[in-house]
PDB file of N, CA and C in Angstrom:
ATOM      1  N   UNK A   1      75.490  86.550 130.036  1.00  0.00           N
ATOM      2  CA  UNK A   1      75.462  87.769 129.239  1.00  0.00           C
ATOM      3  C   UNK A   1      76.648  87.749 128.266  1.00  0.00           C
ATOM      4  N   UNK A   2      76.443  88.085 126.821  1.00  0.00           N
ATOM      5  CA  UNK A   2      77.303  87.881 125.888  1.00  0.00           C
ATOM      6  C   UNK A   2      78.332  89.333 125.940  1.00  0.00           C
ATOM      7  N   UNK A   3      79.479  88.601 125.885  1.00  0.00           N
ATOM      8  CA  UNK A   3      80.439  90.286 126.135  1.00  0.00           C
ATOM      9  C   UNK A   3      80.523  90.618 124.414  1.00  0.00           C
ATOM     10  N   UNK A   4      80.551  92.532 125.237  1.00  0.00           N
ATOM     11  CA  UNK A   4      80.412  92.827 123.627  1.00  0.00           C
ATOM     12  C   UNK A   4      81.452  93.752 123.996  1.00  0.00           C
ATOM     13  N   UNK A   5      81.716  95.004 122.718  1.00  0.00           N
ATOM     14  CA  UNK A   5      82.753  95.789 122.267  1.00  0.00           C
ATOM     15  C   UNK A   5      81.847  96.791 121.583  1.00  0.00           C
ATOM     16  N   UNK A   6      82.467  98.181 121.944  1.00  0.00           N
ATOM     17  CA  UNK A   6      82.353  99.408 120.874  1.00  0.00           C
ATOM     18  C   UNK A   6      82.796  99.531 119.853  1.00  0.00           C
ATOM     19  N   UNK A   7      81.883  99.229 118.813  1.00  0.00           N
ATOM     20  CA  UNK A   7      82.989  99.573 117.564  1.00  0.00           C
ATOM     21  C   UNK A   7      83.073 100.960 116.936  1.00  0.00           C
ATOM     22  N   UNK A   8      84.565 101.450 116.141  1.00  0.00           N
ATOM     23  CA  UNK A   8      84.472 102.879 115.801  1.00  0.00           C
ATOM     24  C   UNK A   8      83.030 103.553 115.033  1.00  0.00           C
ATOM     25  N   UNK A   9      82.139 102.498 115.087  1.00  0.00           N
ATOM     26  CA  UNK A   9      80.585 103.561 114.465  1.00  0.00           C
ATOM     27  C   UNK A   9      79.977 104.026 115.445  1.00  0.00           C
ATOM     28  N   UNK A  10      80.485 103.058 116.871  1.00  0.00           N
ATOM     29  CA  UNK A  10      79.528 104.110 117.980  1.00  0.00           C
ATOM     30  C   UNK A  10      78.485 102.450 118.515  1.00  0.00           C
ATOM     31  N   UNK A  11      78.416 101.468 117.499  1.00  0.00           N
ATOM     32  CA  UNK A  11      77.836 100.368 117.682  1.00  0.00           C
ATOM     33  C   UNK A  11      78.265  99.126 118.768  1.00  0.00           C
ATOM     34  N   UNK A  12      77.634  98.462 119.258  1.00  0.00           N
ATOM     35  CA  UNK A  12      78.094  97.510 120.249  1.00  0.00           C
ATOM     36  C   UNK A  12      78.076  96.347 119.055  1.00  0.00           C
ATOM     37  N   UNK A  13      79.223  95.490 119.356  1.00  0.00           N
ATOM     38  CA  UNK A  13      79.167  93.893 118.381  1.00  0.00           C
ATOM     39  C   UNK A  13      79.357  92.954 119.361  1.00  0.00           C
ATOM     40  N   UNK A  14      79.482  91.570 119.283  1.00  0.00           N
ATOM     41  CA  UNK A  14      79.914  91.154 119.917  1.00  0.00           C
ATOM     42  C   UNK A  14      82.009  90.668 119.894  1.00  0.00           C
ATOM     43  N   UNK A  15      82.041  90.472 121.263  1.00  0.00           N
ATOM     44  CA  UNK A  15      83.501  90.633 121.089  1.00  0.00           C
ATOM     45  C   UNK A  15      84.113  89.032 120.627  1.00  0.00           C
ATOM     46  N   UNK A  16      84.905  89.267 119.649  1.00  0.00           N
ATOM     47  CA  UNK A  16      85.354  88.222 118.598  1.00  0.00           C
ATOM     48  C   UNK A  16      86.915  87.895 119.212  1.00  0.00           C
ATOM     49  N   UNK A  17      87.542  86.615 119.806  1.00  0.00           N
ATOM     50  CA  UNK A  17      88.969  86.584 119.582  1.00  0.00           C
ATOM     51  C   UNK A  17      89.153  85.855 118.730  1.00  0.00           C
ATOM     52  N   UNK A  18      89.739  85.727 117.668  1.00  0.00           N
ATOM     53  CA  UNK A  18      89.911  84.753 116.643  1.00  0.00           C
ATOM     54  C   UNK A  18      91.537  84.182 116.822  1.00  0.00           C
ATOM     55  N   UNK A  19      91.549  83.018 116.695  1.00  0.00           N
ATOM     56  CA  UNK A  19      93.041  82.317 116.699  1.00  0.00           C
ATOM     57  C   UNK A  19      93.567  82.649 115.628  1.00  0.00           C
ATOM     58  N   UNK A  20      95.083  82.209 115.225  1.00  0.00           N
ATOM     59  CA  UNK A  20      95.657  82.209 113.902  1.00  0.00           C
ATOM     60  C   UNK A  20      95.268  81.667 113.107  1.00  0.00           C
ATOM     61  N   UNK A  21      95.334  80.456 113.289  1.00  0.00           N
ATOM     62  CA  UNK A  21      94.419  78.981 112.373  1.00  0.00           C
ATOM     63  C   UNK A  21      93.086  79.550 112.413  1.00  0.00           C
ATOM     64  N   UNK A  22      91.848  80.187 112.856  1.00  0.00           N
ATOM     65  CA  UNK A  22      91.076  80.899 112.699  1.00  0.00           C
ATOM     66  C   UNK A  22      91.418  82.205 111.279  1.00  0.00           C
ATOM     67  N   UNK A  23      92.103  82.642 111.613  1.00  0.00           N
ATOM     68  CA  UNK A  23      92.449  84.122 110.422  1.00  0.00           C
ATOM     69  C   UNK A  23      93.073  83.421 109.479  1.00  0.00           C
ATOM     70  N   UNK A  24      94.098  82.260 109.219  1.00  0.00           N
ATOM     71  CA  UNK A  24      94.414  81.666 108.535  1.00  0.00           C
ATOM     72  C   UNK A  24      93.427  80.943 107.359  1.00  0.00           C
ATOM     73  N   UNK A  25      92.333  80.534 108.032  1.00  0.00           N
ATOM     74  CA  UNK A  25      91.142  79.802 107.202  1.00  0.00           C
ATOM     75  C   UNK A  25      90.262  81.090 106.703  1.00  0.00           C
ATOM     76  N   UNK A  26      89.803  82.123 107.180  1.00  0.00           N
ATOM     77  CA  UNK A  26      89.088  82.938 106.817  1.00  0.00           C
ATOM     78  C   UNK A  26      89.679  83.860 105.135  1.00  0.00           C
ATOM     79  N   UNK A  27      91.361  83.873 105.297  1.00  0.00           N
ATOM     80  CA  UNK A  27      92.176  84.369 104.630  1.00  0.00           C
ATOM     81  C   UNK A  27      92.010  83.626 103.314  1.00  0.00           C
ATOM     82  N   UNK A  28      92.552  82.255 103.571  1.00  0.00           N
ATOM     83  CA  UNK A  28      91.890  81.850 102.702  1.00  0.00           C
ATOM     84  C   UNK A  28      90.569  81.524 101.582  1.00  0.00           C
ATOM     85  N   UNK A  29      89.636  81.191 102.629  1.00  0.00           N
ATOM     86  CA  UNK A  29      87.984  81.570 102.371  1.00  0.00           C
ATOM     87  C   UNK A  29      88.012  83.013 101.220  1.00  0.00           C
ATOM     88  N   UNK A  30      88.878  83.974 101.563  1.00  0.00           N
ATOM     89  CA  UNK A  30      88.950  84.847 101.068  1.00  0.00           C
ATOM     90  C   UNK A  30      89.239  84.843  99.465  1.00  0.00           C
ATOM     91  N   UNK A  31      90.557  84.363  99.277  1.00  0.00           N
ATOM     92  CA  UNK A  31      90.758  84.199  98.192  1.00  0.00           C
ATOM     93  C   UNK A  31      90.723  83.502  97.463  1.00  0.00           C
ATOM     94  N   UNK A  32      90.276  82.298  97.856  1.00  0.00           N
ATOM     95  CA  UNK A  32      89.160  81.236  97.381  1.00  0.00           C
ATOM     96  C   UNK A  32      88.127  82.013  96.252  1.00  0.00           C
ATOM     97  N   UNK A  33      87.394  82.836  97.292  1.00  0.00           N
ATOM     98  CA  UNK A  33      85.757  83.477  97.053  1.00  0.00           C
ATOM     99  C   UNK A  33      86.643  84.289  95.574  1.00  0.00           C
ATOM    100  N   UNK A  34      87.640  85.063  95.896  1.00  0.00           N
ATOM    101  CA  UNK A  34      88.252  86.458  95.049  1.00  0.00           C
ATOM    102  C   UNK A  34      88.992  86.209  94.005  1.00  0.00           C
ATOM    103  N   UNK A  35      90.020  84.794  94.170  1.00  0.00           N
ATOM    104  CA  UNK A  35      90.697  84.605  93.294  1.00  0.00           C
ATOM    105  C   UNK A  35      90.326  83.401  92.280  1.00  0.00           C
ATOM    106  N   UNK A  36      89.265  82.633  93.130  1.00  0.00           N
ATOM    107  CA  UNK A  36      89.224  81.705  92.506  1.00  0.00           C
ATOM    108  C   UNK A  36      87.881  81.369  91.644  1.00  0.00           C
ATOM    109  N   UNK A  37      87.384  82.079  91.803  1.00  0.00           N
ATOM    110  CA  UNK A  37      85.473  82.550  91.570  1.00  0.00           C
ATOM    111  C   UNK A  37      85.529  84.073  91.292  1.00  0.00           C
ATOM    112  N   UNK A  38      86.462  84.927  91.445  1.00  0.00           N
ATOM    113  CA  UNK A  38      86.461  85.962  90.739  1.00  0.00           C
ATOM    114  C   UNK A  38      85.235  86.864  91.296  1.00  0.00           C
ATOM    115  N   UNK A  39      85.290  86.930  92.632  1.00  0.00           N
ATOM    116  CA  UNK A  39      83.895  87.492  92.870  1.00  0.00           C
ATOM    117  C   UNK A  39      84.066  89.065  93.586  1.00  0.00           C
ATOM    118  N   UNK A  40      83.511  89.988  93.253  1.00  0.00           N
ATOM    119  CA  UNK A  40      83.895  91.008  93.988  1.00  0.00           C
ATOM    120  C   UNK A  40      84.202  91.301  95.237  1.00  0.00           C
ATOM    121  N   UNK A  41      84.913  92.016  95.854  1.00  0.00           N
ATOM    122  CA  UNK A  41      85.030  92.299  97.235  1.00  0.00           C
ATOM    123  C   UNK A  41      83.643  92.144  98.514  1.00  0.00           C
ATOM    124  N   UNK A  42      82.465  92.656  98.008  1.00  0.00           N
ATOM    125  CA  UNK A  42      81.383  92.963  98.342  1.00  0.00           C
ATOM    126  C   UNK A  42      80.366  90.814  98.036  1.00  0.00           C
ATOM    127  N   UNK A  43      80.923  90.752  96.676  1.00  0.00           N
ATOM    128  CA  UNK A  43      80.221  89.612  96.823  1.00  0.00           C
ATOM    129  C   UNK A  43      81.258  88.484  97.625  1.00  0.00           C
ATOM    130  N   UNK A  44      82.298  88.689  98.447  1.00  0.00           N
ATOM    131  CA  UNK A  44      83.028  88.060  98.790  1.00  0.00           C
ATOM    132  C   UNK A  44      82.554  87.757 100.341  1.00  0.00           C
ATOM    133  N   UNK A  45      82.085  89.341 100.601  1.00  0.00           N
ATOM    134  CA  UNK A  45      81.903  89.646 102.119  1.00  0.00           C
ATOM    135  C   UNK A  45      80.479  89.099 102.200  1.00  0.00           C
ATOM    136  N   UNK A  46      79.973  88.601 101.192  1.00  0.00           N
ATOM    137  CA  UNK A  46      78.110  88.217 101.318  1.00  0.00           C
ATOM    138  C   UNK A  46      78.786  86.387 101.095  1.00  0.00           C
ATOM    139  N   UNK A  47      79.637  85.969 100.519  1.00  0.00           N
ATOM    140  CA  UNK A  47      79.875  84.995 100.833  1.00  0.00           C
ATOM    141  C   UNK A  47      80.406  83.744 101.998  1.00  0.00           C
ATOM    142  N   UNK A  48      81.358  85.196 102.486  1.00  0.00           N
ATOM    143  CA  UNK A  48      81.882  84.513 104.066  1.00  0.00           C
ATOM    144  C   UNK A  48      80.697  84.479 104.617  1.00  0.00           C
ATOM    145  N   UNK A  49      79.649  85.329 104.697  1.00  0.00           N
ATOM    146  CA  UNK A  49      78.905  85.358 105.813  1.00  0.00           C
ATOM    147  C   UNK A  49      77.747  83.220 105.670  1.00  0.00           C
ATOM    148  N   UNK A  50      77.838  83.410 104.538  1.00  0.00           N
ATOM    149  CA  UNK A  50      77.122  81.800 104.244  1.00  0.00           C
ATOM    150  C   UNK A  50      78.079  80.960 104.859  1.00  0.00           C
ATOM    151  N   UNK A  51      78.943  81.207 105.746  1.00  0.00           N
ATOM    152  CA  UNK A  51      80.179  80.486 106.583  1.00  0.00           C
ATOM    153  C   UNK A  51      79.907  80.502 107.707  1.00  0.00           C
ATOM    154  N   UNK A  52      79.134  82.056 108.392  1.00  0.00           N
ATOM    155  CA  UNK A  52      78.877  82.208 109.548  1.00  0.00           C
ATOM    156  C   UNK A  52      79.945  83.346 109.964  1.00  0.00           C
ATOM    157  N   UNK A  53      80.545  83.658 108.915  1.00  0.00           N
ATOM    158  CA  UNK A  53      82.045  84.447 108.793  1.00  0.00           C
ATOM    159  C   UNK A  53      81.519  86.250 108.981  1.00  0.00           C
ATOM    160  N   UNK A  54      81.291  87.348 109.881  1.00  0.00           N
ATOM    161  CA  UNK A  54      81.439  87.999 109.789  1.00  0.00           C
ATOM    162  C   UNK A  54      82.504  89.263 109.312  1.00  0.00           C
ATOM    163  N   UNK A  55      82.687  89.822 108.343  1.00  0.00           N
ATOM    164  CA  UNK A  55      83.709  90.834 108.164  1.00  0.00           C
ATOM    165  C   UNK A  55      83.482  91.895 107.336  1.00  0.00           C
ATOM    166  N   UNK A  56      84.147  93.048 107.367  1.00  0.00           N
ATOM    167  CA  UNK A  56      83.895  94.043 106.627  1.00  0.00           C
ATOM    168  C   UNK A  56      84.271  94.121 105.722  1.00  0.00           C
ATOM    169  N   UNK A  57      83.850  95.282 104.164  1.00  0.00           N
ATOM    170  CA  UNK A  57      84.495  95.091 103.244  1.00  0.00           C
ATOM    171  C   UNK A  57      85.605  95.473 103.443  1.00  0.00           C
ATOM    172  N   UNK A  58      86.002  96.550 104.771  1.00  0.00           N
ATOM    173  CA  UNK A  58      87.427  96.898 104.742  1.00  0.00           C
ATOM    174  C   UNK A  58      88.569  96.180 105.182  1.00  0.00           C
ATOM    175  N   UNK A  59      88.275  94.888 105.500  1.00  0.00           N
ATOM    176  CA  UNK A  59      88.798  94.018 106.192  1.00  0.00           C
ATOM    177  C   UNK A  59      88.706  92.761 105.355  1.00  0.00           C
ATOM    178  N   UNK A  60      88.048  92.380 104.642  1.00  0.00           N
ATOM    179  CA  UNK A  60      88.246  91.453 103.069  1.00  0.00           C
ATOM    180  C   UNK A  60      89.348  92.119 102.562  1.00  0.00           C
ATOM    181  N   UNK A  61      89.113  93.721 102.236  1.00  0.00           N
ATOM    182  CA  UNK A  61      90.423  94.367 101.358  1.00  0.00           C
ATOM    183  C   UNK A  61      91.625  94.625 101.796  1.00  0.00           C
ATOM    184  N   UNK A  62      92.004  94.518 103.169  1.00  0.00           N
ATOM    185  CA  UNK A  62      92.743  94.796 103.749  1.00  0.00           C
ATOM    186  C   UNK A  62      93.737  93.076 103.520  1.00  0.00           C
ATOM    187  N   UNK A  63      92.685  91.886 104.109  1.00  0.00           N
ATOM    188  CA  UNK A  63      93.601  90.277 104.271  1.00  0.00           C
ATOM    189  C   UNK A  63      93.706  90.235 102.401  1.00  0.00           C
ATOM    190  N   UNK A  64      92.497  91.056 101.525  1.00  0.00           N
ATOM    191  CA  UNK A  64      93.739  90.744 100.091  1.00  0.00           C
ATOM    192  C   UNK A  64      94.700  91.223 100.170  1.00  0.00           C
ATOM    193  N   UNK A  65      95.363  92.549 100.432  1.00  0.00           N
ATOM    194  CA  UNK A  65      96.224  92.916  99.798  1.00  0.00           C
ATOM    195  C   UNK A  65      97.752  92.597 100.803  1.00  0.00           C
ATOM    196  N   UNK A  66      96.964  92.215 102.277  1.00  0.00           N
ATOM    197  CA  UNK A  66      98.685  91.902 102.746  1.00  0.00           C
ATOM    198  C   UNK A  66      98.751  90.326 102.450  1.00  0.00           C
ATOM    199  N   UNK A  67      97.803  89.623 102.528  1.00  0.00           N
ATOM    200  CA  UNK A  67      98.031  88.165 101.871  1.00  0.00           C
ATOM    201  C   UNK A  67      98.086  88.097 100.768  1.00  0.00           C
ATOM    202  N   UNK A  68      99.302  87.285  99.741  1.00  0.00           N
ATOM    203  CA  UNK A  68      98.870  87.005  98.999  1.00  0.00           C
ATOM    204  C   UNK A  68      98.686  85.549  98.353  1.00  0.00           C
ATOM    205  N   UNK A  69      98.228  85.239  97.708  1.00  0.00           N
ATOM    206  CA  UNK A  69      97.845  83.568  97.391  1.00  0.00           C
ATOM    207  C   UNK A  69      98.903  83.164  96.421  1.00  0.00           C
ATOM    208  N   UNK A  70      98.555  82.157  95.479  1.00  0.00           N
ATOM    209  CA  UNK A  70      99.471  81.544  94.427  1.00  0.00           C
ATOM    210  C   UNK A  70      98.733  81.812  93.745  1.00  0.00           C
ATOM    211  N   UNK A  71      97.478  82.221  93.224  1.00  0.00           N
ATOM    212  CA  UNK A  71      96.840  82.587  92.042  1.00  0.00           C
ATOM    213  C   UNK A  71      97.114  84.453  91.887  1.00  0.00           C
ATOM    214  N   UNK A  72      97.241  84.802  93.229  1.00  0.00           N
ATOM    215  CA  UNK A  72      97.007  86.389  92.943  1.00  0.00           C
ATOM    216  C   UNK A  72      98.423  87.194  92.958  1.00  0.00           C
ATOM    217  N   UNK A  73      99.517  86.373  92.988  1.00  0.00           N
ATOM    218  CA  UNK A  73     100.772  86.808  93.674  1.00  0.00           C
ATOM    219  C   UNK A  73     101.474  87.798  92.197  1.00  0.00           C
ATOM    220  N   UNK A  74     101.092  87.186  91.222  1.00  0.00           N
ATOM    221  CA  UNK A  74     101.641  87.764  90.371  1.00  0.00           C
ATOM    222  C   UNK A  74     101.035  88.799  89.221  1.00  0.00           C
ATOM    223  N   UNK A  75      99.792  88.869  89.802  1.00  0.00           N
ATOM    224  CA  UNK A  75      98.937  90.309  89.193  1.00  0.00           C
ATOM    225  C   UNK A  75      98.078  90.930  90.328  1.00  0.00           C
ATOM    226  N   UNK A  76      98.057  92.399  90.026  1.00  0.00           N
ATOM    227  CA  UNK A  76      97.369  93.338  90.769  1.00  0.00           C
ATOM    228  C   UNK A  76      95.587  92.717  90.665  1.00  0.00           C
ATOM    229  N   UNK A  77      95.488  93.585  92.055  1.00  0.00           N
ATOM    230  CA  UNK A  77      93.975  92.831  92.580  1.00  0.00           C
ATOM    231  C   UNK A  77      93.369  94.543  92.148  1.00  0.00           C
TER     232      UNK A  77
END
């Protein structure tokens, strides 16, 4: 039986531990998709998922703005 989690909608997901080197690559993936392809937040979050990458848009927007890259470091997102 796959263990799952409540999430704050009231929904069951399944439960995710992700390593560093895990959040590390996704982070990237991120601004890859955002900074480097220029793709919206939303088309960012339809892109991880062609990874197998689940995440929210609030959680794409969240690893932009406390990460930042070498392309995005020096202008607002």
């Amino acid at each position: 039986m796959a263990v799952v989690i409540r999430g704050r909608d009231g929904k069951l997901y399944p439960a995710q531990q992700r390593s560093d080197a895990e959040l590390d690559r996704i982070v990237t993936l991120t601004h890859q998709a955002r900074c480097g392809l220029g793709l919206s937040v939303r088309a960012t979050v339809d892109r991880l998922a062609k990874y197998g990458i689940r995440r929210s848009v609030g959680a794409v927007a969240r690893d932009l703005k406390l990460y930042r890259c070498a392309r995005c470091k020096d202008r607002a997102l």
